[in-house]
PDB file of N, CA and C in Angstrom:
ATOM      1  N   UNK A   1       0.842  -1.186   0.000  1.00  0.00           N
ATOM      2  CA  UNK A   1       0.000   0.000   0.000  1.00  0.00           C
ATOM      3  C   UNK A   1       0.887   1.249   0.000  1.00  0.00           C
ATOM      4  N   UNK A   2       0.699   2.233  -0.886  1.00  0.00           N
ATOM      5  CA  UNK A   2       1.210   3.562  -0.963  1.00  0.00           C
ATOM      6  C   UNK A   2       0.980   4.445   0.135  1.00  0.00           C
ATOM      7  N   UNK A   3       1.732   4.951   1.003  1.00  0.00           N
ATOM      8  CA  UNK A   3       1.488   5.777   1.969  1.00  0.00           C
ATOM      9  C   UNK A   3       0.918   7.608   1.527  1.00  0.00           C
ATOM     10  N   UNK A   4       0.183   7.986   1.231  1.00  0.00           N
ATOM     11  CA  UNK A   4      -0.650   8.804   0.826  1.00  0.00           C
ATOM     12  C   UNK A   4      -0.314  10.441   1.165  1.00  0.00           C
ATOM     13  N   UNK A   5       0.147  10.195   2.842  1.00  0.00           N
ATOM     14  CA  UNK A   5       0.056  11.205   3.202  1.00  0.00           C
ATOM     15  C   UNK A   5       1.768  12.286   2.561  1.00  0.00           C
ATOM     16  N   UNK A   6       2.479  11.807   2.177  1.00  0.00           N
ATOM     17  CA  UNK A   6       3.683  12.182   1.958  1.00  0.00           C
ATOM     18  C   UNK A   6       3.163  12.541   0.451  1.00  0.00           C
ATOM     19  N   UNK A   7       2.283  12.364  -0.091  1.00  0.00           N
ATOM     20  CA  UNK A   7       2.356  12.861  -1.635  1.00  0.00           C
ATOM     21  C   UNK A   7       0.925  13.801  -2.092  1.00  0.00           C
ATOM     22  N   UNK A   8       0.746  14.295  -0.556  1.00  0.00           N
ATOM     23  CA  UNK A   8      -0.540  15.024  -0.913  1.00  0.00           C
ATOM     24  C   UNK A   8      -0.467  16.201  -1.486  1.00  0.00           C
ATOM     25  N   UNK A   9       0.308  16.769  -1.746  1.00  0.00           N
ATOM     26  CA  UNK A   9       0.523  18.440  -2.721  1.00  0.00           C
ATOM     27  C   UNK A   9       0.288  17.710  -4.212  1.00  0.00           C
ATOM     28  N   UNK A  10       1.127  17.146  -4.226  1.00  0.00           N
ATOM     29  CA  UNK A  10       0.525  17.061  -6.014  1.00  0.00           C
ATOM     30  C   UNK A  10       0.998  18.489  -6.684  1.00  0.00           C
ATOM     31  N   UNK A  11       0.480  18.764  -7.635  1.00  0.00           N
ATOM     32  CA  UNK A  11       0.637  19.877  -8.736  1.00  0.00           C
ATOM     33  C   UNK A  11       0.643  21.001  -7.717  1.00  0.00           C
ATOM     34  N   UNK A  12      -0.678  20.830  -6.376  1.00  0.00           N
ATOM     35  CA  UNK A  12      -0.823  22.289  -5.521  1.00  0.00           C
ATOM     36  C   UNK A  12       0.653  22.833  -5.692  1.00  0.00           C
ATOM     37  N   UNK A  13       0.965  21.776  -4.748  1.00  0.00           N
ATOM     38  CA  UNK A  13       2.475  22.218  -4.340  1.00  0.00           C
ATOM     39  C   UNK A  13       3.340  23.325  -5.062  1.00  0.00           C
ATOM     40  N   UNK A  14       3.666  22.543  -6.690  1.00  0.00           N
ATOM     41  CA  UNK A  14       4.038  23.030  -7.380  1.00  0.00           C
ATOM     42  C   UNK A  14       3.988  24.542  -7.498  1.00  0.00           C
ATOM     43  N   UNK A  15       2.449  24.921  -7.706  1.00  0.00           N
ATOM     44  CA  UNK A  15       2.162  25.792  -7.614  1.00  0.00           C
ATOM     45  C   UNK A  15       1.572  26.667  -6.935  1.00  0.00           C
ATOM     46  N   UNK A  16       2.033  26.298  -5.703  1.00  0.00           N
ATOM     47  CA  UNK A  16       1.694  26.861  -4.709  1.00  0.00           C
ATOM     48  C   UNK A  16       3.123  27.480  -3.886  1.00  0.00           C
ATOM     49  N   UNK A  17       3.799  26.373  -4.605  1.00  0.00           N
ATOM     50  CA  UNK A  17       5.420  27.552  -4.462  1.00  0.00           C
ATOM     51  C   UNK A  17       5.386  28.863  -5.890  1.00  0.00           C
ATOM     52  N   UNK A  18       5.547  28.094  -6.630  1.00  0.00           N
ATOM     53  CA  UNK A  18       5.858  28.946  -8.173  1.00  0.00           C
ATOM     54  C   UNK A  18       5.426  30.376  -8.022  1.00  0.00           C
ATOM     55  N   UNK A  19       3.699  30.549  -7.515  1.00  0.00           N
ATOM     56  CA  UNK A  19       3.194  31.773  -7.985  1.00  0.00           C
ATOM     57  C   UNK A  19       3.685  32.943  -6.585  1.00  0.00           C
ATOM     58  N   UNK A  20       3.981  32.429  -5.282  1.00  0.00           N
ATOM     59  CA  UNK A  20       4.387  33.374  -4.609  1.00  0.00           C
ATOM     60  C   UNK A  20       5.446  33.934  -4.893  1.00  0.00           C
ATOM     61  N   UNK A  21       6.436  32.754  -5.375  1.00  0.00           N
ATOM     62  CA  UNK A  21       8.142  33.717  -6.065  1.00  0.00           C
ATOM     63  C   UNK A  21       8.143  34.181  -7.022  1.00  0.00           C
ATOM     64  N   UNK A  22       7.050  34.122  -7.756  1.00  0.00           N
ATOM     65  CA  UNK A  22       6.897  35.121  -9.101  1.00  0.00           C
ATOM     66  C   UNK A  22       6.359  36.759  -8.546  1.00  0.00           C
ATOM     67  N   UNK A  23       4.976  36.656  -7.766  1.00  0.00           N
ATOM     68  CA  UNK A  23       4.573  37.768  -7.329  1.00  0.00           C
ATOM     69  C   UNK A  23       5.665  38.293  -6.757  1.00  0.00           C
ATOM     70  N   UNK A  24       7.426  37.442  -5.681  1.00  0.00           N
ATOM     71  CA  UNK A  24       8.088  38.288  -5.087  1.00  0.00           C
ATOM     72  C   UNK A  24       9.116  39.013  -5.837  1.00  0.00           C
ATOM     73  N   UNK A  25       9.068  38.344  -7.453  1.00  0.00           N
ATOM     74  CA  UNK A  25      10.212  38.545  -7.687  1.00  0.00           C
ATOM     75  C   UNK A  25       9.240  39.709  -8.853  1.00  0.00           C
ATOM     76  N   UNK A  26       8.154  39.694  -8.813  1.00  0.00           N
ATOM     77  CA  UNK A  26       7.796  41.306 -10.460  1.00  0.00           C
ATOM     78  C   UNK A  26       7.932  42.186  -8.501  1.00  0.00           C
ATOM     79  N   UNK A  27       7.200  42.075  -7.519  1.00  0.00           N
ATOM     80  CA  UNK A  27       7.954  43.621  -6.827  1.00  0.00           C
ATOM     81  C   UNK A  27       9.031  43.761  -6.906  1.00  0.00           C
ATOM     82  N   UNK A  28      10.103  42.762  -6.590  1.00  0.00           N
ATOM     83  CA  UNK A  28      12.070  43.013  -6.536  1.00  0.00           C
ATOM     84  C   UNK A  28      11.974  44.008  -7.969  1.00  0.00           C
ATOM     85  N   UNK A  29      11.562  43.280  -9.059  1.00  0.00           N
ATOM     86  CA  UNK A  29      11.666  44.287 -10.146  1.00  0.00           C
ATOM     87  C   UNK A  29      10.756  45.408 -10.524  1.00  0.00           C
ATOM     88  N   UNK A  30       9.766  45.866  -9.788  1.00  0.00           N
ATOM     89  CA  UNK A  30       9.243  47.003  -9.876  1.00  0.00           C
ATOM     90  C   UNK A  30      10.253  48.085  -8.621  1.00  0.00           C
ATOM     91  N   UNK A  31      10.670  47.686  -7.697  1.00  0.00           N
ATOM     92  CA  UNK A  31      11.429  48.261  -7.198  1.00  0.00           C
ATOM     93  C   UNK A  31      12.610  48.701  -7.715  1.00  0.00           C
ATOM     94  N   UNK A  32      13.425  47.880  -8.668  1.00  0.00           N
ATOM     95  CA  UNK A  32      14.906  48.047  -9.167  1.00  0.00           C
ATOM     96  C   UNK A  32      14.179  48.986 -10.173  1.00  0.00           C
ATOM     97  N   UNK A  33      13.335  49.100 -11.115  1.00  0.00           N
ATOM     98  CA  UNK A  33      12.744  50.044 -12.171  1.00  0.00           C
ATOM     99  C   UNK A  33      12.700  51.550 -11.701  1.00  0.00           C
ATOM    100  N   UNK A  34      11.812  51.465 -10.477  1.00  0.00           N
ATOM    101  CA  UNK A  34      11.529  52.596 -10.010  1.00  0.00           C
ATOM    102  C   UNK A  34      12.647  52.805  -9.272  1.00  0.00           C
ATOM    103  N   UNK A  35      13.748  52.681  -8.569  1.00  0.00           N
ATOM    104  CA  UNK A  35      14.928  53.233  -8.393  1.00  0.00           C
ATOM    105  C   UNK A  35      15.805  53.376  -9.437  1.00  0.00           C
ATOM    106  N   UNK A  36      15.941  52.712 -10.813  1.00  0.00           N
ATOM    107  CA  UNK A  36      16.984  53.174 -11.955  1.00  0.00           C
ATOM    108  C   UNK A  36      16.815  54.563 -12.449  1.00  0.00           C
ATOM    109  N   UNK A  37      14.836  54.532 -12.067  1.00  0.00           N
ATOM    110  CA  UNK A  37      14.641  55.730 -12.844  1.00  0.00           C
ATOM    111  C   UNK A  37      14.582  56.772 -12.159  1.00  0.00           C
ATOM    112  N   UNK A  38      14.852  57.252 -11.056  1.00  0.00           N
ATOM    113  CA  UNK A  38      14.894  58.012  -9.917  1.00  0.00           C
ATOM    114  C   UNK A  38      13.257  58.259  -9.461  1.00  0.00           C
ATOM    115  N   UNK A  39      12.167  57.066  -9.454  1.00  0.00           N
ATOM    116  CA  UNK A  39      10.942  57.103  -9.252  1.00  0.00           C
ATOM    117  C   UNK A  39      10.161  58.079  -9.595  1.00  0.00           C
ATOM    118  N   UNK A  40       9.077  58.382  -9.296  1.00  0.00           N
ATOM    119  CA  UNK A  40       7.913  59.349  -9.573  1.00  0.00           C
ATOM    120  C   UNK A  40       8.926  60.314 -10.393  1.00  0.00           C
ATOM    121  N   UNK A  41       8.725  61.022 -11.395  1.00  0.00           N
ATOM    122  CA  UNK A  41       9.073  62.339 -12.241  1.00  0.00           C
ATOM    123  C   UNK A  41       8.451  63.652 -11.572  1.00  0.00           C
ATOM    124  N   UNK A  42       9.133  64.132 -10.930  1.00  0.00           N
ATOM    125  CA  UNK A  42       8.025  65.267 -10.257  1.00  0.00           C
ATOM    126  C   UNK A  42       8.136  66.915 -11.236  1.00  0.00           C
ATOM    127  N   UNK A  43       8.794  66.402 -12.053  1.00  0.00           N
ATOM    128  CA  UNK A  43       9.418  67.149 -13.231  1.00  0.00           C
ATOM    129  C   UNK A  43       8.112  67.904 -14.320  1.00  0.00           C
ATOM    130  N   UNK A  44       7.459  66.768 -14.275  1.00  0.00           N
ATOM    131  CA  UNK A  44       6.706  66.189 -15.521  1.00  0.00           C
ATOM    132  C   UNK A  44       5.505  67.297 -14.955  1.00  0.00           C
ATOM    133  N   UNK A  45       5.486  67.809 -13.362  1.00  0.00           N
ATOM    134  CA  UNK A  45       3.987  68.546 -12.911  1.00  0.00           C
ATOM    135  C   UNK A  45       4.558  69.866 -13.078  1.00  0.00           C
ATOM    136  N   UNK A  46       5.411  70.394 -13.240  1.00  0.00           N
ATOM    137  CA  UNK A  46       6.289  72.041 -13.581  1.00  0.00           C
ATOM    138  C   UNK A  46       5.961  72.724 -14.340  1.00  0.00           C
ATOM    139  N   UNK A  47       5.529  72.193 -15.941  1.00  0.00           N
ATOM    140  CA  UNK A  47       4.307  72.774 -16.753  1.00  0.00           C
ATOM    141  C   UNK A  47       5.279  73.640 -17.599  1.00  0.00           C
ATOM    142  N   UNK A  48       5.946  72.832 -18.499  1.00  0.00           N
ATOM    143  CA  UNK A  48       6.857  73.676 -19.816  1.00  0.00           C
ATOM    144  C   UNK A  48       8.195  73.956 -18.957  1.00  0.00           C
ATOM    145  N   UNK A  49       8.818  73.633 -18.027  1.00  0.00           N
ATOM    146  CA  UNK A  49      10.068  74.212 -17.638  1.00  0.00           C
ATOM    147  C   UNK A  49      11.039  73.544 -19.102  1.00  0.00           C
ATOM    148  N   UNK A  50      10.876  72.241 -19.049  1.00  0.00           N
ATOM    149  CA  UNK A  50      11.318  72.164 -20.883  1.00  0.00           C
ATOM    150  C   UNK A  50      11.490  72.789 -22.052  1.00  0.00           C
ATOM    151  N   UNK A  51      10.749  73.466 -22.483  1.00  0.00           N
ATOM    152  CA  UNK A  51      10.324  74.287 -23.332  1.00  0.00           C
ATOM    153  C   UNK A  51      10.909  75.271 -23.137  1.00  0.00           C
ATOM    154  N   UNK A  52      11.083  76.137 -21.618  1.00  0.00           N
ATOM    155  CA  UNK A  52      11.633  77.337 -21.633  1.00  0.00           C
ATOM    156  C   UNK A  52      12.974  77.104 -21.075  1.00  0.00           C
ATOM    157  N   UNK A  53      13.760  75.888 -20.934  1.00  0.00           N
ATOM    158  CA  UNK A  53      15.019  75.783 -21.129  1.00  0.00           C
ATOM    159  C   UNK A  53      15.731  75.467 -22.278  1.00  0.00           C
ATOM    160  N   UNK A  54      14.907  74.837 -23.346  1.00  0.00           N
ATOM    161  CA  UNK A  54      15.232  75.137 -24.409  1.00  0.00           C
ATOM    162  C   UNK A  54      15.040  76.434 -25.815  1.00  0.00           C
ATOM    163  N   UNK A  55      14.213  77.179 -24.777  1.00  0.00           N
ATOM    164  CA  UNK A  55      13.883  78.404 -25.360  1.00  0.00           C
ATOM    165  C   UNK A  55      15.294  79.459 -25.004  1.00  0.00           C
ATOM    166  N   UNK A  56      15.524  79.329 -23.505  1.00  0.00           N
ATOM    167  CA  UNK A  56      16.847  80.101 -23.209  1.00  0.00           C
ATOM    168  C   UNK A  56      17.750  79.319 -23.819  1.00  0.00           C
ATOM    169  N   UNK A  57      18.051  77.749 -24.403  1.00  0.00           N
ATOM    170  CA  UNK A  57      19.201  77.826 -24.910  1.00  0.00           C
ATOM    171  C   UNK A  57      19.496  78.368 -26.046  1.00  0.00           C
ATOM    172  N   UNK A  58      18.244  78.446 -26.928  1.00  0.00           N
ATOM    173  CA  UNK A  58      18.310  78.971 -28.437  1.00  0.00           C
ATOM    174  C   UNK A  58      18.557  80.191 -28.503  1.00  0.00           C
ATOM    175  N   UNK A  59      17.728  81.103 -27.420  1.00  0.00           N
ATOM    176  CA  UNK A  59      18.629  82.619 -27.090  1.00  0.00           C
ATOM    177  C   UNK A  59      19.706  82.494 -27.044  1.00  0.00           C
ATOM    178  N   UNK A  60      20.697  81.706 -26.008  1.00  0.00           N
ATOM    179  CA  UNK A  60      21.850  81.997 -25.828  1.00  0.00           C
ATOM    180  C   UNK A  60      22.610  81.916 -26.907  1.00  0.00           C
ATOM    181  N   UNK A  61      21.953  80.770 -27.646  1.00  0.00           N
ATOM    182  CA  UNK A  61      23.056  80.127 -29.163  1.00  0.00           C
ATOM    183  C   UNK A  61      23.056  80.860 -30.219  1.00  0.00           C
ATOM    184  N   UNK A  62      22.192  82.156 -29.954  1.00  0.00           N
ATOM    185  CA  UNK A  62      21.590  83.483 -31.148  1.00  0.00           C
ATOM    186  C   UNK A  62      20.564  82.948 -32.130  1.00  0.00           C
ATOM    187  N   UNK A  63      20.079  82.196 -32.085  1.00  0.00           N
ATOM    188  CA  UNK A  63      19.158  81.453 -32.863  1.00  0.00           C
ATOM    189  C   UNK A  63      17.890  82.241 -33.256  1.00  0.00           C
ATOM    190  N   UNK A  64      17.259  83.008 -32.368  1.00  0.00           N
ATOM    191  CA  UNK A  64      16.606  83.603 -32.090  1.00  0.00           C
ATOM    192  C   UNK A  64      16.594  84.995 -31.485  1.00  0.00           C
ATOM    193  N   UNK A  65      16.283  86.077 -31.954  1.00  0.00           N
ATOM    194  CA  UNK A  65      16.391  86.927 -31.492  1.00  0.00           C
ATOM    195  C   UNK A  65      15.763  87.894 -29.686  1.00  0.00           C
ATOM    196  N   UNK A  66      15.676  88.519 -29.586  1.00  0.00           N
ATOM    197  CA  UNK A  66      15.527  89.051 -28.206  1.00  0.00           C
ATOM    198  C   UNK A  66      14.134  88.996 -28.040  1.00  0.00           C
ATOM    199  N   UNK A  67      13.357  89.718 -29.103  1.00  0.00           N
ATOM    200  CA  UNK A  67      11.751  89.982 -29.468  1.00  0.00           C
ATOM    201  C   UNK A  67      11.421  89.277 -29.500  1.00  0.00           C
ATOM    202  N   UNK A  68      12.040  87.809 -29.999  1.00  0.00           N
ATOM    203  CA  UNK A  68      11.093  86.243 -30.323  1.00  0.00           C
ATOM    204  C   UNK A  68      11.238  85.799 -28.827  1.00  0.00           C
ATOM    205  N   UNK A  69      11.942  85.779 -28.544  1.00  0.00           N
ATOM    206  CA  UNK A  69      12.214  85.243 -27.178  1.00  0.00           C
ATOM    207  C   UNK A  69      11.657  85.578 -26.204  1.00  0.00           C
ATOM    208  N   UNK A  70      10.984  87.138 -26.227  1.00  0.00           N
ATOM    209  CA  UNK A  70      10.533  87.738 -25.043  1.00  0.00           C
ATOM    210  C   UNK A  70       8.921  87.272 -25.175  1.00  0.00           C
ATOM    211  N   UNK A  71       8.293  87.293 -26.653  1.00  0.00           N
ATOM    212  CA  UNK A  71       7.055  87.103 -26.968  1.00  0.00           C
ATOM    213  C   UNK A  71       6.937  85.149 -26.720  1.00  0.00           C
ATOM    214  N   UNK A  72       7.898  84.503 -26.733  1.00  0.00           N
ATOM    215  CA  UNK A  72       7.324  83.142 -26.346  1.00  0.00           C
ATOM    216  C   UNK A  72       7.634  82.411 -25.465  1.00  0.00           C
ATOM    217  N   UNK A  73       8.571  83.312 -23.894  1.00  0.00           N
ATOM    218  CA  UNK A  73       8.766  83.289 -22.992  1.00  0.00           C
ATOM    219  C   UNK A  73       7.063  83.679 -22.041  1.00  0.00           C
ATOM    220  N   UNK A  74       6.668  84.413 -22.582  1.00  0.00           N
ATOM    221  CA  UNK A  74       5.247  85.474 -21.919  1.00  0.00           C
ATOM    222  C   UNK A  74       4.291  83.876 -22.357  1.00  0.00           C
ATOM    223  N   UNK A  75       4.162  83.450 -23.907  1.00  0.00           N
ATOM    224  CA  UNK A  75       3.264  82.438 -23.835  1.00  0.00           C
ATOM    225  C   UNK A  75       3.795  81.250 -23.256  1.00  0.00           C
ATOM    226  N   UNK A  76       4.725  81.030 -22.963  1.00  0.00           N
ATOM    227  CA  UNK A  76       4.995  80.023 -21.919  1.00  0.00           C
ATOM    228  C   UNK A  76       4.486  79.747 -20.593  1.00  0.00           C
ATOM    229  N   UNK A  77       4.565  81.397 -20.414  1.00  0.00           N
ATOM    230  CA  UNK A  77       4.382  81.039 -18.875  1.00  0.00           C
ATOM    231  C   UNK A  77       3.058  81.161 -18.763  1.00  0.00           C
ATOM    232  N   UNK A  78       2.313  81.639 -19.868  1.00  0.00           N
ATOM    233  CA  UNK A  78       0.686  81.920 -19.521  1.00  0.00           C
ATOM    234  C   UNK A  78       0.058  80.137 -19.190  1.00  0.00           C
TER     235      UNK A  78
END
């Protein structure tokens, strides 16, 4: 007679290990993601600071003159 009690997981088992080290291992890697990328962008809520650092660089590089610059500095910030 087969002793029963030693083979009661079956497949559970299996997967009853598998899916907890998967769930532990996508947080390990939502964590390493969000620290490569220096997390939340708080950048992104500033509203054109982009735009008007590349607006002052094109001033600086003469690209643009003083008048263009002053008129789409004003719609920037509106």
């Amino acid at each position: 007679m087969i002793n029963m009690m030693g083979y009661g997981y079956g497949m559970m088992g299996v997967f009853g290990m598998i899916i907890p080290l998967l769930l532990i291992g996508l947080v390990i890697y939502a964590i390493v993601k969000l620290s490569q990328n220096g997390g939340v962008n708080y950048n992104s809520h500033k509203g054109g600071s982009d735009a008007l650092d590349i607006l002052n660089q094109r001033f600086a590089n003469g690209e643009i003159s003083e008048e263009e610059y002053t008129t789409k500095k004003e719609m920037l910030r509106d």
